[in-house]
C-alpha atoms as a PDB file:
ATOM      1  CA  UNK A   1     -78.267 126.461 -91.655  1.00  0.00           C
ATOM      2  CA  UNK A   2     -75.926 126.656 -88.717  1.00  0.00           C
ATOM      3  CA  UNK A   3     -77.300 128.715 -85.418  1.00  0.00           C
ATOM      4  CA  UNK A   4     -74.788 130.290 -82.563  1.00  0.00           C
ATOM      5  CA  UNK A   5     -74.410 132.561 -80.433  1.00  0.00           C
ATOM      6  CA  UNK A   6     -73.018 136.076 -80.941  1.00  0.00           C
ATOM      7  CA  UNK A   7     -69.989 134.857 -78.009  1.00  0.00           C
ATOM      8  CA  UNK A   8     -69.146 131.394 -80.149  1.00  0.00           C
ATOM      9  CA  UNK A   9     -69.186 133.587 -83.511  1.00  0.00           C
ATOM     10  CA  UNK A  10     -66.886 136.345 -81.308  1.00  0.00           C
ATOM     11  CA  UNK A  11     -64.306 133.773 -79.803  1.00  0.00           C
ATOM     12  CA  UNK A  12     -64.220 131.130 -83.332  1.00  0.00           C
ATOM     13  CA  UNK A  13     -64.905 133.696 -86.465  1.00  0.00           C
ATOM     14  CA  UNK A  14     -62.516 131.734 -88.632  1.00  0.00           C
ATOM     15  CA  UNK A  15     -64.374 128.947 -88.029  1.00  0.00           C
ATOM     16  CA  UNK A  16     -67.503 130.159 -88.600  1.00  0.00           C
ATOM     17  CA  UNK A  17     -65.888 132.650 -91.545  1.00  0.00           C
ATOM     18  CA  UNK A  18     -65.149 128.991 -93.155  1.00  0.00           C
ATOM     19  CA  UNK A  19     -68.905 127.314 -92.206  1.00  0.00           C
ATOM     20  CA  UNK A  20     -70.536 129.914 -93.832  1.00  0.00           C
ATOM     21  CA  UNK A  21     -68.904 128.436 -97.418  1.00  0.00           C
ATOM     22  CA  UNK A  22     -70.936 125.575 -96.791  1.00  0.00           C
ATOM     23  CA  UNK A  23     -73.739 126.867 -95.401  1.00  0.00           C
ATOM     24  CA  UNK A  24     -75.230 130.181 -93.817  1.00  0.00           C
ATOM     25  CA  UNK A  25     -74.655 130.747 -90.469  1.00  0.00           C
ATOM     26  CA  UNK A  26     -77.393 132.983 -88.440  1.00  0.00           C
ATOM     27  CA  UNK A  27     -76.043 134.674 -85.235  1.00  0.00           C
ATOM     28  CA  UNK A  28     -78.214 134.950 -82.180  1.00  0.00           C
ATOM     29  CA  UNK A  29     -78.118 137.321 -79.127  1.00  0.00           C
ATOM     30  CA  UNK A  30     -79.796 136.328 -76.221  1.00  0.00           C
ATOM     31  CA  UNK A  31     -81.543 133.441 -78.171  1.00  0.00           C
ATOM     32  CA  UNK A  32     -82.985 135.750 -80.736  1.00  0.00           C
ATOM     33  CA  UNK A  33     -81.184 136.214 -84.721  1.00  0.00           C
ATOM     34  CA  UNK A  34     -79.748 139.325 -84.934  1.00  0.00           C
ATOM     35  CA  UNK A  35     -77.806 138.588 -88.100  1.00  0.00           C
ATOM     36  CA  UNK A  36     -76.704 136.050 -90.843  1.00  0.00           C
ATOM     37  CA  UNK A  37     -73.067 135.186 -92.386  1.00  0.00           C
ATOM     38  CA  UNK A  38     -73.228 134.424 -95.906  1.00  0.00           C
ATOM     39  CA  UNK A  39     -70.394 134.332 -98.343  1.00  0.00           C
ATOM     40  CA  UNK A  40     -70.007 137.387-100.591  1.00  0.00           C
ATOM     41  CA  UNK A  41     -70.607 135.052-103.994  1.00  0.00           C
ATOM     42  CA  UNK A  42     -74.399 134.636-102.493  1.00  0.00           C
ATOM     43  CA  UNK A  43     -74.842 138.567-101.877  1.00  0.00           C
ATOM     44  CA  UNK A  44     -73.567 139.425-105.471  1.00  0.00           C
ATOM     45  CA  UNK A  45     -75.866 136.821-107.245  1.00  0.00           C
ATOM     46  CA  UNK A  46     -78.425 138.153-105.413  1.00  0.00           C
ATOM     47  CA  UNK A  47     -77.665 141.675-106.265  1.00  0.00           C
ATOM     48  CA  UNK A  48     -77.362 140.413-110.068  1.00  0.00           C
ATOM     49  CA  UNK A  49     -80.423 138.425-109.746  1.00  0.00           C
ATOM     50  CA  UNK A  50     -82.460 141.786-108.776  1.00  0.00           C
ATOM     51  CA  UNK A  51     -80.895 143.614-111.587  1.00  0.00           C
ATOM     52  CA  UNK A  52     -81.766 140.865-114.025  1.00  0.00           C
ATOM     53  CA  UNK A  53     -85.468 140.975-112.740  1.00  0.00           C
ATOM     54  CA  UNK A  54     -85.105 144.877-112.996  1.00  0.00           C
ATOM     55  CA  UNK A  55     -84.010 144.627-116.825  1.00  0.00           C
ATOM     56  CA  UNK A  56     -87.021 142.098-117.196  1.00  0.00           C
ATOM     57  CA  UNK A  57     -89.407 144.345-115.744  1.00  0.00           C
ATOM     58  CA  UNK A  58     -88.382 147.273-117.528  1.00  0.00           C
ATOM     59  CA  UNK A  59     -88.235 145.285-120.977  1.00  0.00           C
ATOM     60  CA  UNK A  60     -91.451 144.058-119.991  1.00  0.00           C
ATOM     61  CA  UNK A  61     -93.019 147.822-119.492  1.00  0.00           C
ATOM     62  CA  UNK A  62     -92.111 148.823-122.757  1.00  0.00           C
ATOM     63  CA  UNK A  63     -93.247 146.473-124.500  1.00  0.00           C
ATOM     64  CA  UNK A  64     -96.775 146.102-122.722  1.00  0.00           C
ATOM     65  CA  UNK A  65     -98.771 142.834-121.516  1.00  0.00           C
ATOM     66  CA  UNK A  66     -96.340 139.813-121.655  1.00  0.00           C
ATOM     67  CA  UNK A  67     -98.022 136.632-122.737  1.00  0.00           C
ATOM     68  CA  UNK A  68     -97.814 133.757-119.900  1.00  0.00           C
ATOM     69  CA  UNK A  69     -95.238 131.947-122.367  1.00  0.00           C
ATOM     70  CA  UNK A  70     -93.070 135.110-122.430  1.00  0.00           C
ATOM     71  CA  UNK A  71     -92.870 135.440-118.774  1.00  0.00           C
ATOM     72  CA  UNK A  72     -91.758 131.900-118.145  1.00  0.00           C
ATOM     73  CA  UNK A  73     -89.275 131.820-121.092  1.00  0.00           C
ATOM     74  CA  UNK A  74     -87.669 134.849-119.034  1.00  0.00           C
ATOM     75  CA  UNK A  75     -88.228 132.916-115.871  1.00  0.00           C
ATOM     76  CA  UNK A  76     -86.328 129.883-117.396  1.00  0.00           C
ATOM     77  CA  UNK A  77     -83.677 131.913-118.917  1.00  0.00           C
ATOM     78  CA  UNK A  78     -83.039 133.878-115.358  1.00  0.00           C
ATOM     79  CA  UNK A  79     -83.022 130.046-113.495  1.00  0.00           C
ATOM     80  CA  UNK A  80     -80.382 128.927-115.896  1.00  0.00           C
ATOM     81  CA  UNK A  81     -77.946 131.744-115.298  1.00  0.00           C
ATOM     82  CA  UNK A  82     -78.603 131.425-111.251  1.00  0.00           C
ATOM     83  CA  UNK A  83     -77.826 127.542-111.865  1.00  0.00           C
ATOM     84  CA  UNK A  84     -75.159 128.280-113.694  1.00  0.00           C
ATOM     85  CA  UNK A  85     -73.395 130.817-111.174  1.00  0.00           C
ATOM     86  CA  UNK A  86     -73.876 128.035-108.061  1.00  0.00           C
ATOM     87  CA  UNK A  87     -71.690 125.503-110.330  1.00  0.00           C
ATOM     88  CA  UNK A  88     -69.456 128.494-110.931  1.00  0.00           C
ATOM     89  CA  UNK A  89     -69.217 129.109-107.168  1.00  0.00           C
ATOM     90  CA  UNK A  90     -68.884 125.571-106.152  1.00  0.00           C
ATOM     91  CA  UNK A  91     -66.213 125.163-108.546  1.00  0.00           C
ATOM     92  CA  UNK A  92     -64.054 128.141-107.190  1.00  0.00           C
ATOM     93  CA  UNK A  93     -64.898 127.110-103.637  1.00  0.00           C
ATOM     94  CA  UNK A  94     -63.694 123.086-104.485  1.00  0.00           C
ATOM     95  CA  UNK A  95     -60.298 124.450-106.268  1.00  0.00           C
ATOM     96  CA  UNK A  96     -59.939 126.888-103.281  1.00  0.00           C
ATOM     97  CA  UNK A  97     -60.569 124.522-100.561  1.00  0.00           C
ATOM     98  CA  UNK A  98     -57.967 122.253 -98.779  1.00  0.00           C
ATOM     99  CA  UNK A  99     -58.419 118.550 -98.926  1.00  0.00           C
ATOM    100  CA  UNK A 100     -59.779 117.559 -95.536  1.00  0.00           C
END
């Protein structure tokens, strides 16, 4: 995780716009984080991921008490399609990229 300050971010945000594929960037104001660059691929699987755990909840309600081997099955299947999406992404972002 890369740290600068909000005047570096302000006077290189391409730079830092590109960093952030790699790696999130947190921006500080008088030494303190005041915010974090992330690429939009991360804030989408998140917002899947929460809607998957939503839809596992809500299954999970209607059917009652899930066993322990029910709950990790789900957790396994939900790991899977997160591992899956980060090859996605890193494929897109290796096709997209420049060679350095």
């Amino acid at each position: 995780m890369k740290i600068a300050p909000v005047a570096d971010v302000k006077a290189r945000l391409s730079t830092y716009l590109k960093l952030c594929a790699e790696q999130p960037v947190v921006v500080t104001k008088n030494g303190r984080p005041v915010a974090r660059i992330d690429p939009i691929e991360d804030v989408q699987r998140l917002a899947e991921a929460r809607a998957a755990g939503e839809r596992i909840l809500a299954r999970m309600d209607a059917r009652g008490l899930v066993t322990d081997e029910e709950g990790q099955r789900n957790w396994e299947e939900i790991k899977r399609e997160m591992e899956q999406e980060d090859d996605q992404r890193e494929k897109r972002w290796r096709s997209s990229s420049t060679p350095r």
